[in-house]
N, C-alpha and C. Protein backbone atom coordinates (compact mmCIF):
# COMPACT_ATOMS: atom_id res chain seq x y z
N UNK A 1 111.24 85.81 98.70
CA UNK A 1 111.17 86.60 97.51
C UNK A 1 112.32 86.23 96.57
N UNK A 2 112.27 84.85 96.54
CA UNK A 2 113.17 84.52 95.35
C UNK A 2 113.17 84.26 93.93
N UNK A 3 112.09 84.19 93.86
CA UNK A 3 111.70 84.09 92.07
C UNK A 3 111.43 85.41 91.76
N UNK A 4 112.47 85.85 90.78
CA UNK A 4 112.43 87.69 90.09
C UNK A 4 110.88 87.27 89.19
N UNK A 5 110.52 86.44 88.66
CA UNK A 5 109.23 86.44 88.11
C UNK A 5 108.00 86.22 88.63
N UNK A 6 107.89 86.21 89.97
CA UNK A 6 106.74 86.05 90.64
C UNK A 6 106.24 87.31 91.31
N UNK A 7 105.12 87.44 90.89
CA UNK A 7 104.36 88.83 91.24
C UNK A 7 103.81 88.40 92.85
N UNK A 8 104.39 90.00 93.56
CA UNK A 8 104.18 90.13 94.66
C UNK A 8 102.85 90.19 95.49
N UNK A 9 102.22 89.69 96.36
CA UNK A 9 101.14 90.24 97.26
C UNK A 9 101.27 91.60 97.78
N UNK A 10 100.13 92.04 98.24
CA UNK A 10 100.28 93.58 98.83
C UNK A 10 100.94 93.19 100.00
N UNK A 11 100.54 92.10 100.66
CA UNK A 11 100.85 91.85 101.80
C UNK A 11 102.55 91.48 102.44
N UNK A 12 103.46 90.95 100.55
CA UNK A 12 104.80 90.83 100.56
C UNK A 12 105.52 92.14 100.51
N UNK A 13 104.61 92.82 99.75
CA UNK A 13 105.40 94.10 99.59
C UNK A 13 105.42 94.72 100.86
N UNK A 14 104.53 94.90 101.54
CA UNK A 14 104.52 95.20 103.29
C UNK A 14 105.56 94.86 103.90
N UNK A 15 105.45 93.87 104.00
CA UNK A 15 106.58 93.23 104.54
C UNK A 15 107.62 93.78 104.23
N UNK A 16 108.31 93.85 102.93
CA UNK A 16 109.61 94.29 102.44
C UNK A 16 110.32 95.86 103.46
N UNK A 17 109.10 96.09 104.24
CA UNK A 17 109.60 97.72 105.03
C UNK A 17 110.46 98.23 104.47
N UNK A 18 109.55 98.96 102.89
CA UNK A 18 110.22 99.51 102.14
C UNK A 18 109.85 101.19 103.08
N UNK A 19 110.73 102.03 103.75
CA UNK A 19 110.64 103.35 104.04
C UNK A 19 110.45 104.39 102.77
N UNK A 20 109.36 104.98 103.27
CA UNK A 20 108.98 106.13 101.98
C UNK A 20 108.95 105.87 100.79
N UNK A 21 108.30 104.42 100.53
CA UNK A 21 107.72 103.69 99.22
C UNK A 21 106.20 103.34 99.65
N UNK A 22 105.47 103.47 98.62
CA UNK A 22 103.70 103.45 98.78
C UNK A 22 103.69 102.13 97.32
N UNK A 23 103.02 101.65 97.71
CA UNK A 23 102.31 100.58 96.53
C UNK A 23 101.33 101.84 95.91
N UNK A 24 101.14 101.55 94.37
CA UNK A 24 100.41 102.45 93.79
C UNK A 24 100.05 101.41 92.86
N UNK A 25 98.54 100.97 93.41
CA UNK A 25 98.04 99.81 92.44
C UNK A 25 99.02 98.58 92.09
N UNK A 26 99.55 98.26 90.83
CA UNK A 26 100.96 97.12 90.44
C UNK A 26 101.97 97.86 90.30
N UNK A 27 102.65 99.32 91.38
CA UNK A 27 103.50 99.62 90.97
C UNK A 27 103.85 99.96 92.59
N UNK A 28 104.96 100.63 92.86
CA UNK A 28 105.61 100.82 93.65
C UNK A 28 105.82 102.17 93.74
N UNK A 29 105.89 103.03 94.36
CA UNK A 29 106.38 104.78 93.66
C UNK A 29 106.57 105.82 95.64
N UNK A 30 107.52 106.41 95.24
CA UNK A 30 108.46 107.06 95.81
C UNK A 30 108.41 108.53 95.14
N UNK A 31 108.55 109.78 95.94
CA UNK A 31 109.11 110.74 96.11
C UNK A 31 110.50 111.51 96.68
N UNK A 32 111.49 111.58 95.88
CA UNK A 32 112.86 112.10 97.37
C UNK A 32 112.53 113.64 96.73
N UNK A 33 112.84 114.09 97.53
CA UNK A 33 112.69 115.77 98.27
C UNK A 33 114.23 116.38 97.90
N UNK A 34 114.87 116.80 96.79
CA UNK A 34 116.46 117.07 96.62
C UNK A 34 116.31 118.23 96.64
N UNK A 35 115.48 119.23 97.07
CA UNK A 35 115.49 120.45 97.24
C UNK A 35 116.31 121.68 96.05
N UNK A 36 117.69 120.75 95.56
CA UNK A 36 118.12 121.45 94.27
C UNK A 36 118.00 120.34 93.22
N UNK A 37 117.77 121.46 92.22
CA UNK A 37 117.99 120.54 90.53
C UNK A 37 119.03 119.56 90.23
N UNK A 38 120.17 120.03 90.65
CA UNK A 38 121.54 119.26 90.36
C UNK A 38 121.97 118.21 91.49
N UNK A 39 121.03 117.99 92.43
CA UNK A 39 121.07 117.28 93.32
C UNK A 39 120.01 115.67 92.86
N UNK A 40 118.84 116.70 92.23
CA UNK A 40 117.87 115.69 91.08
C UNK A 40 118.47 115.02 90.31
N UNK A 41 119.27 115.59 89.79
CA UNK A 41 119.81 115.22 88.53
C UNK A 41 121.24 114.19 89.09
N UNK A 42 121.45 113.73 90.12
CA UNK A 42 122.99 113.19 90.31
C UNK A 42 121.87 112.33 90.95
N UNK A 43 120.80 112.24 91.49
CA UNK A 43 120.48 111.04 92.17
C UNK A 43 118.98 110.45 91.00
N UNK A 44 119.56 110.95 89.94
CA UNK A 44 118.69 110.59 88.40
C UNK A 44 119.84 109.53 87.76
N UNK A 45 121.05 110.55 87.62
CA UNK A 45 122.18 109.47 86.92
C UNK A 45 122.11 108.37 87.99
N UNK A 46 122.53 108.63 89.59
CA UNK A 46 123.19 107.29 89.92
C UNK A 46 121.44 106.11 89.76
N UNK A 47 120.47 106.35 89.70
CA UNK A 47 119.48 105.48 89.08
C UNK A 47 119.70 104.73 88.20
N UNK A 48 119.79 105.74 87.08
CA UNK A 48 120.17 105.05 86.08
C UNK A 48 121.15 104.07 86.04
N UNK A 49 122.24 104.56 86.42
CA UNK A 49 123.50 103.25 86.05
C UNK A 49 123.09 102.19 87.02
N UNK A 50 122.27 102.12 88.39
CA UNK A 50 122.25 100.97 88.69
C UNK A 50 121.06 100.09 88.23
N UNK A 51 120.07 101.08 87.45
CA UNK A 51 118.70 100.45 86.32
C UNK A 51 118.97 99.03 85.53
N UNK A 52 120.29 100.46 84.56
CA UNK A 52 121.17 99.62 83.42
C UNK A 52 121.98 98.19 84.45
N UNK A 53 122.76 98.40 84.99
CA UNK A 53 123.15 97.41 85.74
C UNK A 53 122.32 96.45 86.54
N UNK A 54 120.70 96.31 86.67
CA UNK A 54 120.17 95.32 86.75
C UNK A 54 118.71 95.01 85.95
N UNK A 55 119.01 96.08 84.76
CA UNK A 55 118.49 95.37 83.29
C UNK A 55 117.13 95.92 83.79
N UNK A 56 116.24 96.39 84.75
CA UNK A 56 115.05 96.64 85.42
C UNK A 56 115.31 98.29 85.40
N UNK A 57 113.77 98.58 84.52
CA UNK A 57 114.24 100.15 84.12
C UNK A 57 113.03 100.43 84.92
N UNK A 58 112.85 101.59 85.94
CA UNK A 58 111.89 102.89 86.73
C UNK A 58 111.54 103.62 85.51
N UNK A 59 110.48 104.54 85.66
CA UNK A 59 109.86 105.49 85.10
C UNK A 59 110.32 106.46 86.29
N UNK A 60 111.35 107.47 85.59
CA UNK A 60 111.64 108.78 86.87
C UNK A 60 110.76 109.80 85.97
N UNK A 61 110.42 110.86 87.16
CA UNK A 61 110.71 112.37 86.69
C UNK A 61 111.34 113.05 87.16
N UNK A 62 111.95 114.27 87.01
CA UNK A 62 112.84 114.69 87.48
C UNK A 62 112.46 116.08 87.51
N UNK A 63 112.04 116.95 88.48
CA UNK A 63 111.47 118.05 88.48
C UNK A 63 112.37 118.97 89.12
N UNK A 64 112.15 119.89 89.45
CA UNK A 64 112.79 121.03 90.80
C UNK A 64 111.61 121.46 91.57
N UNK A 65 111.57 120.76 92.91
CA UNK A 65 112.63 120.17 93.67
C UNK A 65 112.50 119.15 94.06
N UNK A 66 112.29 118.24 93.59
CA UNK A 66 112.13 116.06 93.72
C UNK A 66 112.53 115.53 92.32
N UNK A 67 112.45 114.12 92.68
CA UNK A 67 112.47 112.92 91.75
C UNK A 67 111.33 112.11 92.10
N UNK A 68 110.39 111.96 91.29
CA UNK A 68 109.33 110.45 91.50
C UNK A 68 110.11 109.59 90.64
N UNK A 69 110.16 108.49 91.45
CA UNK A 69 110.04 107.03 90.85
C UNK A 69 109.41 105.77 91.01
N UNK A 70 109.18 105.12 89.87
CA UNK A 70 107.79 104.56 89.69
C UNK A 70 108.52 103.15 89.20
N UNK A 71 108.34 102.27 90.40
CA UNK A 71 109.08 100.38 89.59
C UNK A 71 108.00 99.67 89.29
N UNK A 72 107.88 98.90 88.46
CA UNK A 72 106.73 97.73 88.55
C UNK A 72 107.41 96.54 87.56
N UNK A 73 107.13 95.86 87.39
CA UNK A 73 107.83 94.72 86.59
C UNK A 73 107.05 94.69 85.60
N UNK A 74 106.82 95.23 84.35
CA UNK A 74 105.90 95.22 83.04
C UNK A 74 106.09 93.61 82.80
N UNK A 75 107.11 92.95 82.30
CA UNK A 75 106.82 91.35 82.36
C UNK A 75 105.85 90.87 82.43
N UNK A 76 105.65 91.07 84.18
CA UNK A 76 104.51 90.24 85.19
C UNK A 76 103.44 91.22 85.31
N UNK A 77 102.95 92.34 84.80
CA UNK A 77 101.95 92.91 85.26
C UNK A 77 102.30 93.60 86.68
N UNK A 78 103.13 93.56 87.88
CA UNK A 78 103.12 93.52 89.15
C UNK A 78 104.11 94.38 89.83
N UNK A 79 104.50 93.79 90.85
CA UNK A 79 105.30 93.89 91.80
C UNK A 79 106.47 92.76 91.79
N UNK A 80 107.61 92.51 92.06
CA UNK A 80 108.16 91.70 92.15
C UNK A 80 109.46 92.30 93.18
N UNK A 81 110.42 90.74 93.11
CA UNK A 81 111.68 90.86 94.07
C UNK A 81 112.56 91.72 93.31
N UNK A 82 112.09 92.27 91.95
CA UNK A 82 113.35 93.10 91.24
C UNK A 82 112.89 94.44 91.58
N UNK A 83 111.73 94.80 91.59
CA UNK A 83 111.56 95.95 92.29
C UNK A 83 111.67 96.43 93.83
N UNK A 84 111.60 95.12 94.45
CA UNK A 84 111.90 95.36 95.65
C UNK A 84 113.61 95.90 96.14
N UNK A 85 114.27 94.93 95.05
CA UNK A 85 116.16 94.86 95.52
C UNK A 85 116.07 96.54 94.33
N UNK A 86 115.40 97.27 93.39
CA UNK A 86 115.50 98.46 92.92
C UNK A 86 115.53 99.41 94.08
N UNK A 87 113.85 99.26 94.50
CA UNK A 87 113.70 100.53 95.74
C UNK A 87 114.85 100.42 96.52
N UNK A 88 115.10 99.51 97.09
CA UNK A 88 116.10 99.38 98.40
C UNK A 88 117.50 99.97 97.61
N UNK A 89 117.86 100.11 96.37
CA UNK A 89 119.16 100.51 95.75
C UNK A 89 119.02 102.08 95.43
N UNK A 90 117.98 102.35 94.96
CA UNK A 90 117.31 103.83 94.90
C UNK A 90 117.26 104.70 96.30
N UNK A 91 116.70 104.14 97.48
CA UNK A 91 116.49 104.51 98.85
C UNK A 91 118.19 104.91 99.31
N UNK A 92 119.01 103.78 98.75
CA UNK A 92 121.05 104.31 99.33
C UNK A 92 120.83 105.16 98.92
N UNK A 93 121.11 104.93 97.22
CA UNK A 93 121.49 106.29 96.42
C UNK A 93 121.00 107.57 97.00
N UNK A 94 119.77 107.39 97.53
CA UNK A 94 118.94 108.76 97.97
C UNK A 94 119.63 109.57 99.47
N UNK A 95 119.91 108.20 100.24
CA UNK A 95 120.78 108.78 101.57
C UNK A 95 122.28 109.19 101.41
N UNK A 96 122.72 108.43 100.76
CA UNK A 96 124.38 109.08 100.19
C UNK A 96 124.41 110.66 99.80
N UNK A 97 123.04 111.07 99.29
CA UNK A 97 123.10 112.02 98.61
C UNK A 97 122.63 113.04 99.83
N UNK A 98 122.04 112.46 101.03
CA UNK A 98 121.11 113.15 101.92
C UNK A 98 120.04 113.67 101.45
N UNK A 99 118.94 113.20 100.78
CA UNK A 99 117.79 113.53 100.48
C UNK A 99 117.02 112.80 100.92
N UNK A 100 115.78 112.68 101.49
CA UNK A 100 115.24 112.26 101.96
C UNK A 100 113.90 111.88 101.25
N UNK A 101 112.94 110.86 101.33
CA UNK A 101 111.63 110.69 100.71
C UNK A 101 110.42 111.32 101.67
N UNK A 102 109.82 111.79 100.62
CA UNK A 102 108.48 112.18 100.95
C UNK A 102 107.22 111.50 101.65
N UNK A 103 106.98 111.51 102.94
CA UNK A 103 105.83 110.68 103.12
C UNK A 103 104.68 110.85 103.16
């Protein structure tokens, strides 16, 4: 998964044993469970700054009591290795915080 511009197979993304990430058609999407708002909201910011810091922006929402987030590479239509190295940076952020994803 070394070309950030090459759209993924279902079958790569499998592979990736992304925990408590579902393929959703050309996208990728996740639920964490933060049980409080301000817990949403701190594992919303730390998203963000690591979004901005690899230029690859998610579609969040931010509700009470979860966060969905939704990666796909608009570029490529797809899936790619930038969404893959996202989820896996989203998934820390989510355990640092102790929240867990929805399965």
């Amino acid at each position: 998964m070394t070309d950030a511009q090459r759209k993924l197979s279902a079958a790569e993304v499998a592979e990736a044993g992304l925990t408590g990430w579902r393929q959703a058609g050309e996208a990728l999407a996740a639920t964490f469970r933060t049980r409080k708002f301000s817990t949403g909201l701190e594992l919303v910011n730390r998203i963000g700054a690591s979004a901005e810091e690899a230029n690859h922006h998610p579609d969040l929402t931010l509700t009470y009591p979860e966060v969905g987030v939704t990666l796909s590479s608009h570029d490529v239509g797809g899936i790619t290795s930038r969404d893959i190295d996202l989820a896996r940076t989203v998934s820390g952020h989510a355990a640092d915080l102790g929240v867990a994803a929805a399965e």
